[in-house]
C-alpha atoms as a PDB file:
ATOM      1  CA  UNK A   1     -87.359 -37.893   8.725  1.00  0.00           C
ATOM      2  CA  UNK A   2     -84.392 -37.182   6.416  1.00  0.00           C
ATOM      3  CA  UNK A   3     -83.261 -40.565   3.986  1.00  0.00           C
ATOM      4  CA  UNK A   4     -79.709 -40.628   2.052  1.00  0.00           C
ATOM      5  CA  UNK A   5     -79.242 -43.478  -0.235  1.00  0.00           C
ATOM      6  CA  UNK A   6     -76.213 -43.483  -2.595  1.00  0.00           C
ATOM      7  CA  UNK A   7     -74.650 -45.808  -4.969  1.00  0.00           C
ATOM      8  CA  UNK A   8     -70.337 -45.436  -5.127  1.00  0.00           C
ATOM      9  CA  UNK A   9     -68.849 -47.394  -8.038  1.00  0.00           C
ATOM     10  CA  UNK A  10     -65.928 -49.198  -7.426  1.00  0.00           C
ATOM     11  CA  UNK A  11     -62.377 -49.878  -8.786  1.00  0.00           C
ATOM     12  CA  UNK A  12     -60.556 -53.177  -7.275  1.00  0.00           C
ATOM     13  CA  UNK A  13     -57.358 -52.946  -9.090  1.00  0.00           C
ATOM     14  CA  UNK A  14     -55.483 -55.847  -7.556  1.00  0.00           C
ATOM     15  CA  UNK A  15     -58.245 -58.292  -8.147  1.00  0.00           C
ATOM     16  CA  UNK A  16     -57.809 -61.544 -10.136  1.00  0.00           C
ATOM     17  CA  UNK A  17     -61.085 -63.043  -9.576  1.00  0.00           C
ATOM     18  CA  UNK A  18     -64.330 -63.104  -8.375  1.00  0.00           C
ATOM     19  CA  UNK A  19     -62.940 -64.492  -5.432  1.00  0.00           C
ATOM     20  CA  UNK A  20     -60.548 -61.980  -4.636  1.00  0.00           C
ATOM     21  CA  UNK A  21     -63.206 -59.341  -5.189  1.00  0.00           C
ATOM     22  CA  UNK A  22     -65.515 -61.104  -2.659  1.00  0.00           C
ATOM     23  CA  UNK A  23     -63.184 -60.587  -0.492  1.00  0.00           C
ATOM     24  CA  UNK A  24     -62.252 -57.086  -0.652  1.00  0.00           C
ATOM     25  CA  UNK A  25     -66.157 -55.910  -0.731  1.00  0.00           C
ATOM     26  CA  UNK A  26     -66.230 -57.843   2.409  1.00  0.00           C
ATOM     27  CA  UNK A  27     -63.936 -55.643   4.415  1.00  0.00           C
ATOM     28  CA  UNK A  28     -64.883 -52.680   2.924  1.00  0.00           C
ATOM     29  CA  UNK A  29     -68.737 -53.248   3.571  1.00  0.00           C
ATOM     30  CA  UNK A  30     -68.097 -54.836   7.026  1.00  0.00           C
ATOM     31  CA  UNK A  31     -65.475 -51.691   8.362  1.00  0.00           C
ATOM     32  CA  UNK A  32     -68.157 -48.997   7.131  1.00  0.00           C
ATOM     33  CA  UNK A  33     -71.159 -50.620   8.450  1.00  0.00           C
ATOM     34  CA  UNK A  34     -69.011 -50.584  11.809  1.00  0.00           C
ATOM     35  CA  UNK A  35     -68.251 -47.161  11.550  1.00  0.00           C
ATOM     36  CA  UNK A  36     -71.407 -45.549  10.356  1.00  0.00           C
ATOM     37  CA  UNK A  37     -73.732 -47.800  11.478  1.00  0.00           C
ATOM     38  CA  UNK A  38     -75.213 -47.940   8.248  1.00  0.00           C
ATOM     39  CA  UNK A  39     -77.297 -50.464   5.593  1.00  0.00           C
ATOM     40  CA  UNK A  40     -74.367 -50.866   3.172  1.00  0.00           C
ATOM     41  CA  UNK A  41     -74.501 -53.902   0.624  1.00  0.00           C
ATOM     42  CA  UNK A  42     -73.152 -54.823  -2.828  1.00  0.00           C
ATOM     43  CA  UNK A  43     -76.099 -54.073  -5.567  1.00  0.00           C
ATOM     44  CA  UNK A  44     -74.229 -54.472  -9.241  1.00  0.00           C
ATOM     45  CA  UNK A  45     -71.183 -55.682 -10.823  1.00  0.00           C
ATOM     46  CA  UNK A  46     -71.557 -58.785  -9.213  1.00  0.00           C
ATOM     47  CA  UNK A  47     -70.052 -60.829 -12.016  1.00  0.00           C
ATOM     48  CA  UNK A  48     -67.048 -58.110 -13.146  1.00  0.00           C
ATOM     49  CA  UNK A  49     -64.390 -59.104 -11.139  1.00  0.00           C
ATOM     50  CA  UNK A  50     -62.578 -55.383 -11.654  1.00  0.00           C
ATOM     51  CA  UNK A  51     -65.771 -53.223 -10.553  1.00  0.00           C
ATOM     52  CA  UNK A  52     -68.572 -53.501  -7.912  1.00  0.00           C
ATOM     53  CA  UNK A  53     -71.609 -51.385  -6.942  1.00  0.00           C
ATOM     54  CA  UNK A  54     -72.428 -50.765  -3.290  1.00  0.00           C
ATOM     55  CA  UNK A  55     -75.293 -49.118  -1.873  1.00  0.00           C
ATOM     56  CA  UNK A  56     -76.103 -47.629   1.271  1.00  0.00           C
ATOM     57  CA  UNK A  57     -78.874 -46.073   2.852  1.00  0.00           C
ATOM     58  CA  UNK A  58     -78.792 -43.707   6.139  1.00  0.00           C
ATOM     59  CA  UNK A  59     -81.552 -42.284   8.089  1.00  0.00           C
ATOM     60  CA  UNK A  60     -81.409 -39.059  10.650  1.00  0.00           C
ATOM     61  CA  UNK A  61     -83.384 -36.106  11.260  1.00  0.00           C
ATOM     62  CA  UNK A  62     -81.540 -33.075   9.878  1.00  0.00           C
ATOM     63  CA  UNK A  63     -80.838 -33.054   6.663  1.00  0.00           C
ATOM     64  CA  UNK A  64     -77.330 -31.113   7.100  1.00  0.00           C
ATOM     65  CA  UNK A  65     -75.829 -34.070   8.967  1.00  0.00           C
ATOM     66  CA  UNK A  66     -77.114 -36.446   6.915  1.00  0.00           C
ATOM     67  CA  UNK A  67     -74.979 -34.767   3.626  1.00  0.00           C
ATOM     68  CA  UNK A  68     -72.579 -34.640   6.267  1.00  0.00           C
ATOM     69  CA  UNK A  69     -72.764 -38.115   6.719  1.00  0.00           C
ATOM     70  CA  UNK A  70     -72.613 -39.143   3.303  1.00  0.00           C
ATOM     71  CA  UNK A  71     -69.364 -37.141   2.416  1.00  0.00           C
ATOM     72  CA  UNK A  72     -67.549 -38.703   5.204  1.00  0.00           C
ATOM     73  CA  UNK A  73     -68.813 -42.592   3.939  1.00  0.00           C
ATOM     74  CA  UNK A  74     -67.066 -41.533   0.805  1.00  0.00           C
ATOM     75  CA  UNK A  75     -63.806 -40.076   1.701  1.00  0.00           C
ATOM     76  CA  UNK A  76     -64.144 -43.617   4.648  1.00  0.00           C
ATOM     77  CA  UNK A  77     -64.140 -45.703   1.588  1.00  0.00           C
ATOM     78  CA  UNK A  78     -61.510 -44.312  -0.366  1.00  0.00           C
ATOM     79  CA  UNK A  79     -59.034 -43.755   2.868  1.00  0.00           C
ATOM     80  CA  UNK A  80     -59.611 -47.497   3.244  1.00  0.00           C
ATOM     81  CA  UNK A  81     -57.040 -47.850  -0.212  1.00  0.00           C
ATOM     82  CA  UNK A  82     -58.960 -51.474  -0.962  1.00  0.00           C
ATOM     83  CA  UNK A  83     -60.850 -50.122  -3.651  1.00  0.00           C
ATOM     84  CA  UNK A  84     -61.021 -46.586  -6.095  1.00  0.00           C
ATOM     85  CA  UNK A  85     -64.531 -44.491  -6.098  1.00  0.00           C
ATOM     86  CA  UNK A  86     -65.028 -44.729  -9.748  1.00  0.00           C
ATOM     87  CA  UNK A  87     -68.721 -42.817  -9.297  1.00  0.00           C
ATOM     88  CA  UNK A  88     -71.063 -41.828  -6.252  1.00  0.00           C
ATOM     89  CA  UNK A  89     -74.778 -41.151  -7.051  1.00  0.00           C
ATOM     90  CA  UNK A  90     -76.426 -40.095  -3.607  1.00  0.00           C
ATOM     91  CA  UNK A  91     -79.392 -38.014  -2.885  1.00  0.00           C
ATOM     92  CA  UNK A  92     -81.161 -36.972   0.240  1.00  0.00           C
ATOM     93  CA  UNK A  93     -85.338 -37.233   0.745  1.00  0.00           C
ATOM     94  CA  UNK A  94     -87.092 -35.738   3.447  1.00  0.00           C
ATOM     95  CA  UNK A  95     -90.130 -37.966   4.015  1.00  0.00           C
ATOM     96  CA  UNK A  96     -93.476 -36.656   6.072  1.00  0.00           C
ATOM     97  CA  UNK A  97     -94.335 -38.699   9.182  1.00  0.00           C
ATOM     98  CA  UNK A  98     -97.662 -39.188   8.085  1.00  0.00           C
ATOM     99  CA  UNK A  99     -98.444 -40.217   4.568  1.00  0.00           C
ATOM    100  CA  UNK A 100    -100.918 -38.487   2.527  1.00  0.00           C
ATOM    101  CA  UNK A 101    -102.987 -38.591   5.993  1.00  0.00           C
ATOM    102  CA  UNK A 102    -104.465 -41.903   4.792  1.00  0.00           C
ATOM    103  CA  UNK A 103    -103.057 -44.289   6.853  1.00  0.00           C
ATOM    104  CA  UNK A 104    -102.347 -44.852  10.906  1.00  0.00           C
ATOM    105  CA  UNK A 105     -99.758 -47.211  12.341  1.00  0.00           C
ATOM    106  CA  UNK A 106    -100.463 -50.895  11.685  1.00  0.00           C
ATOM    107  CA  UNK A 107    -101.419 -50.183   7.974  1.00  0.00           C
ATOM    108  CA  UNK A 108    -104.683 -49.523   8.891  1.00  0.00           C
ATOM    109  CA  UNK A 109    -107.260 -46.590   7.208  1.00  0.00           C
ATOM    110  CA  UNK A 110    -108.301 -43.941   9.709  1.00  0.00           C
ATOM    111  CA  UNK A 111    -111.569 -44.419   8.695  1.00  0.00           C
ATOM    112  CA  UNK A 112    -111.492 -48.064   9.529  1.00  0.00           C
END
């Protein structure tokens, strides 16, 4: 299993208030969760009316389209012309299906 999380730091120049931003994150996290049928949500910044912090997490099996993925999320975002990418931290894991060979489904030991 292949993981990408990234953070993308955010401009909203033509916000006044808090309000305003709200309202701006909204579309921008609701029309890329539609289109990438991602976790997306708003992590930081929550009191800076100017700047936000989303995150987003997406999950495949080949790590090529998951990079893939993430470059397209980012060029999404700024193509939207709500807010300015200020910053994008991502990084891609590639996670074992079993873990450390300890543990079987349920949570239980295999030993159990």
């Amino acid at each position: 299993m292949v993981v990408g999380i990234g953070i993308i730091e955010i401009f909203i120049g033509e916000s006044r208030s808090l309000k305003e931003k709200r309202s701006v994150l909204r579309k921008v996290i609701h029309r890329t969760r539609n289109t990438f049928s991602l976790t997306v949500a708003e992590v930081g910044s929550q009191d800076n009316w100017k700047r936000g912090t989303l995150g987003f997490a997406v999950i495949g099996n080949d790590r090529g389209f998951i990079e893939s993925k993430m470059e397209s999320i980012e060029r999404f975002i700024e193509q939207l012309h709500l807010v300015e990418v200020i910053d994008l931290k991502k990084e891609v894991l590639n996670i074992s299906h079993k873990i450390d060979g300890r543990y079987a489904r349920e949570g239980r030991r295999d030993d159990d």
